[in-house]
N, C-alpha and C. Protein backbone atom coordinates (compact mmCIF):
# COMPACT_ATOMS: atom_id res chain seq x y z
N UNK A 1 -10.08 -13.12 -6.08
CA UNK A 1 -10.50 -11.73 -6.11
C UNK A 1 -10.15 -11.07 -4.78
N UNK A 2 -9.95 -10.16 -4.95
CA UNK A 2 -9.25 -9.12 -3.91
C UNK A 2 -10.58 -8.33 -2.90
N UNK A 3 -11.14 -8.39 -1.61
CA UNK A 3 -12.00 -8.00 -0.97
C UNK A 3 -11.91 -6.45 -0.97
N UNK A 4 -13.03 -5.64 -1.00
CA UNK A 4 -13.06 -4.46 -1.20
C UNK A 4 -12.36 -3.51 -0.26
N UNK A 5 -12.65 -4.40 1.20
CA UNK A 5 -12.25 -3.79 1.94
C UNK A 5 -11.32 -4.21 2.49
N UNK A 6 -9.63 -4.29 1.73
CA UNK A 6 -8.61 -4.83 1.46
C UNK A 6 -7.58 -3.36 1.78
N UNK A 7 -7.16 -3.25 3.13
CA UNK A 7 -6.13 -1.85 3.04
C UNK A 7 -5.28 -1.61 1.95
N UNK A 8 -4.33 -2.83 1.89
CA UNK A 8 -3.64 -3.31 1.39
C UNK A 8 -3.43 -3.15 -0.29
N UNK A 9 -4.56 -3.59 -0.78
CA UNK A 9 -5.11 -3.30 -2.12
C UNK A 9 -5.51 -2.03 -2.52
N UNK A 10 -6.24 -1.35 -1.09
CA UNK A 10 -6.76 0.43 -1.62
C UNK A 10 -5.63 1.04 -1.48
N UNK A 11 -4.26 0.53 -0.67
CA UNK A 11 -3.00 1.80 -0.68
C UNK A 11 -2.15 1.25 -1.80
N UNK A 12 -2.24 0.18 -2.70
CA UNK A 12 -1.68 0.15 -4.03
C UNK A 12 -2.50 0.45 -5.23
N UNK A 13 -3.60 0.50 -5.32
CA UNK A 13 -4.86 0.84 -5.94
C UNK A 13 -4.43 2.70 -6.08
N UNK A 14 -4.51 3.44 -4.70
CA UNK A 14 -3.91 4.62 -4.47
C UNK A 14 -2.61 5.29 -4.87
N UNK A 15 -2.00 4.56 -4.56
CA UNK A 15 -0.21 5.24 -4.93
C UNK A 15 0.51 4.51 -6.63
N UNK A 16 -0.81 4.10 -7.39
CA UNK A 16 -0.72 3.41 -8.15
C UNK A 16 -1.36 4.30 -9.08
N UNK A 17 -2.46 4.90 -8.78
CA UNK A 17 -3.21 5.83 -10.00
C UNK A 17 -2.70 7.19 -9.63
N UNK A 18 -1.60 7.37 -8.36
CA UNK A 18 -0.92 9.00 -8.53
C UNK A 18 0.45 8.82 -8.82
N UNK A 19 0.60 7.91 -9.81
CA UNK A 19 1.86 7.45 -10.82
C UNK A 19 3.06 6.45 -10.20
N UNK A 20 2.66 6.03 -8.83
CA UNK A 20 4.23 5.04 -8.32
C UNK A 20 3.83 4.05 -8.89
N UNK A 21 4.86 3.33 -9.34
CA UNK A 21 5.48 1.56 -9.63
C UNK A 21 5.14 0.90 -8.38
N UNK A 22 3.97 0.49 -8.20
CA UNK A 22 3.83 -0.79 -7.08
C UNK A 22 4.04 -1.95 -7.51
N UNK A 23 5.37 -2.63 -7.13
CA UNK A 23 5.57 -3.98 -7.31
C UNK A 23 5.29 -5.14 -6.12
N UNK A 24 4.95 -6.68 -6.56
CA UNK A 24 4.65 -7.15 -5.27
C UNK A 24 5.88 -8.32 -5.26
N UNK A 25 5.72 -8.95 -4.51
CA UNK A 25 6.98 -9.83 -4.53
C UNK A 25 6.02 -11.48 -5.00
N UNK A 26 6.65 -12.47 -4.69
CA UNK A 26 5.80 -13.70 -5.37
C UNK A 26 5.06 -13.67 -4.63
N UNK A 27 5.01 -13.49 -2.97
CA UNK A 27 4.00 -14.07 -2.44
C UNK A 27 2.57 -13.18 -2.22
N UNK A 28 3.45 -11.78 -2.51
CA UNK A 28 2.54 -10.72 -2.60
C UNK A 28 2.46 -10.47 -0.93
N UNK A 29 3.54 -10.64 -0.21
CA UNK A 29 3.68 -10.10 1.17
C UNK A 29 4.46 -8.68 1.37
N UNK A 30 5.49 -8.55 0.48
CA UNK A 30 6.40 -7.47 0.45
C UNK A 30 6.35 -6.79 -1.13
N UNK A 31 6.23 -5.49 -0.79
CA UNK A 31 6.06 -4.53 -2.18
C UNK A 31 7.07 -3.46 -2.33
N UNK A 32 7.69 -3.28 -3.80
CA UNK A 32 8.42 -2.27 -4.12
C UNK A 32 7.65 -1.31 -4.46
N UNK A 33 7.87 0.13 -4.27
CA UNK A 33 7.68 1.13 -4.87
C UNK A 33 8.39 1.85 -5.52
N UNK A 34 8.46 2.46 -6.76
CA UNK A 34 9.32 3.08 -7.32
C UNK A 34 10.54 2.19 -7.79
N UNK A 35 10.67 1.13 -7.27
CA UNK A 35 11.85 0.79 -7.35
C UNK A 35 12.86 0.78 -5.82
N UNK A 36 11.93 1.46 -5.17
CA UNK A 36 13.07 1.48 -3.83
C UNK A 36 12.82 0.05 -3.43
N UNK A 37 13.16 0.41 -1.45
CA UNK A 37 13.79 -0.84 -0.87
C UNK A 37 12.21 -1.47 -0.55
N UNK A 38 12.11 -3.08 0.13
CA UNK A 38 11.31 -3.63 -0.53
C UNK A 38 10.22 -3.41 1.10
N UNK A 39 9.29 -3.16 1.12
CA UNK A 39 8.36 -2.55 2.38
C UNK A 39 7.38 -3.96 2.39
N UNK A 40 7.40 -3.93 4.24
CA UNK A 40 6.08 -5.34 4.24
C UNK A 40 4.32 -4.54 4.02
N UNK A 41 3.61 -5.12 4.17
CA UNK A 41 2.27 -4.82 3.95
C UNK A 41 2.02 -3.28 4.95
N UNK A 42 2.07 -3.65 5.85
CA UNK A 42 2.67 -2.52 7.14
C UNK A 42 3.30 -1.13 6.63
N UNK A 43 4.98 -1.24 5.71
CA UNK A 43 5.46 -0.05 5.25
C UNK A 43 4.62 0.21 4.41
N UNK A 44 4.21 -0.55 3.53
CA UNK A 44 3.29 0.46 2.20
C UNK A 44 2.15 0.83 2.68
N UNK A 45 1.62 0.57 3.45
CA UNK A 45 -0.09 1.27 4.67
C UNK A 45 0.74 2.35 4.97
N UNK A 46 1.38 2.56 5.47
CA UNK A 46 2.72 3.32 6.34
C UNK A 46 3.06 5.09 4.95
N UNK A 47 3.74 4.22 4.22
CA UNK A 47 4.02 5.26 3.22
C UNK A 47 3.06 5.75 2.58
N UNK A 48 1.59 5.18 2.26
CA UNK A 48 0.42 6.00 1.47
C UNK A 48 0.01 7.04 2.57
N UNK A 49 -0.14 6.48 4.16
CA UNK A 49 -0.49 7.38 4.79
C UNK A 49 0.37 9.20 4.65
N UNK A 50 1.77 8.47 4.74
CA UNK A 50 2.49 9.43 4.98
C UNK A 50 2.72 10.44 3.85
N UNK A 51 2.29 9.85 2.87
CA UNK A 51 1.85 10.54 1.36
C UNK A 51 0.47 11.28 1.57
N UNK A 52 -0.42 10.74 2.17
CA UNK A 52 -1.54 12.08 2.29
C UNK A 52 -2.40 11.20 0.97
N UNK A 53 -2.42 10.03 0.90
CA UNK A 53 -2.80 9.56 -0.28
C UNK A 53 -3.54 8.18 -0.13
N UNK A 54 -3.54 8.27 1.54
CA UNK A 54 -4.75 7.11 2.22
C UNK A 54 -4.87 7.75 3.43
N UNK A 55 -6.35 7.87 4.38
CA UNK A 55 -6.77 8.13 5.72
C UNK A 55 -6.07 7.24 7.01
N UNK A 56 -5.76 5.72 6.71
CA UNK A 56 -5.19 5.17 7.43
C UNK A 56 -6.56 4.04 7.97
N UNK A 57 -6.58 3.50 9.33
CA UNK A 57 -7.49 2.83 9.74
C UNK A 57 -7.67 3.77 11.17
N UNK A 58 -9.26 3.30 11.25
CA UNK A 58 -9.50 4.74 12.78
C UNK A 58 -8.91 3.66 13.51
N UNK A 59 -9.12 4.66 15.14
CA UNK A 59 -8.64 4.02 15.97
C UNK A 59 -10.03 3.34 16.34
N UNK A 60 -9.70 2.69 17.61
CA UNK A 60 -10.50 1.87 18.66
C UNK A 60 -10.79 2.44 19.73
N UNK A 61 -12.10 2.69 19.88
CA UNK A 61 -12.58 3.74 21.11
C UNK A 61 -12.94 2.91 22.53
């Protein structure tokens, strides 16, 4: 089972119910979207942000 508080899972969870193709690879380290080129855990945090379609993680004060 996947922990709730899983970035990872809420920015495919996210870009997943506003219609992209999230694919994962076997190990589930690297994910396609759409079909494009293949992004590590990092690019797809990366691209939901930049979609306006995850907050991101705060910083450290």
């Amino acid at each position: 089972m996947i922990p709730a508080e899983d970035p990872v899972a809420e920015a495919v969870t996210v870009l997943a119910s506003r219609g992209h193709t999230v694919e994962p690879d076997n190990d589930f380290e690297n994910w396609r979207v759409d079909g494009g080129a293949w992004l590590t855990a990092g690019g797809l945090l990366a691209l939901a942000i930049r979609l306006g379609l995850s907050a991101g993680v705060g910083r450290l004060q």
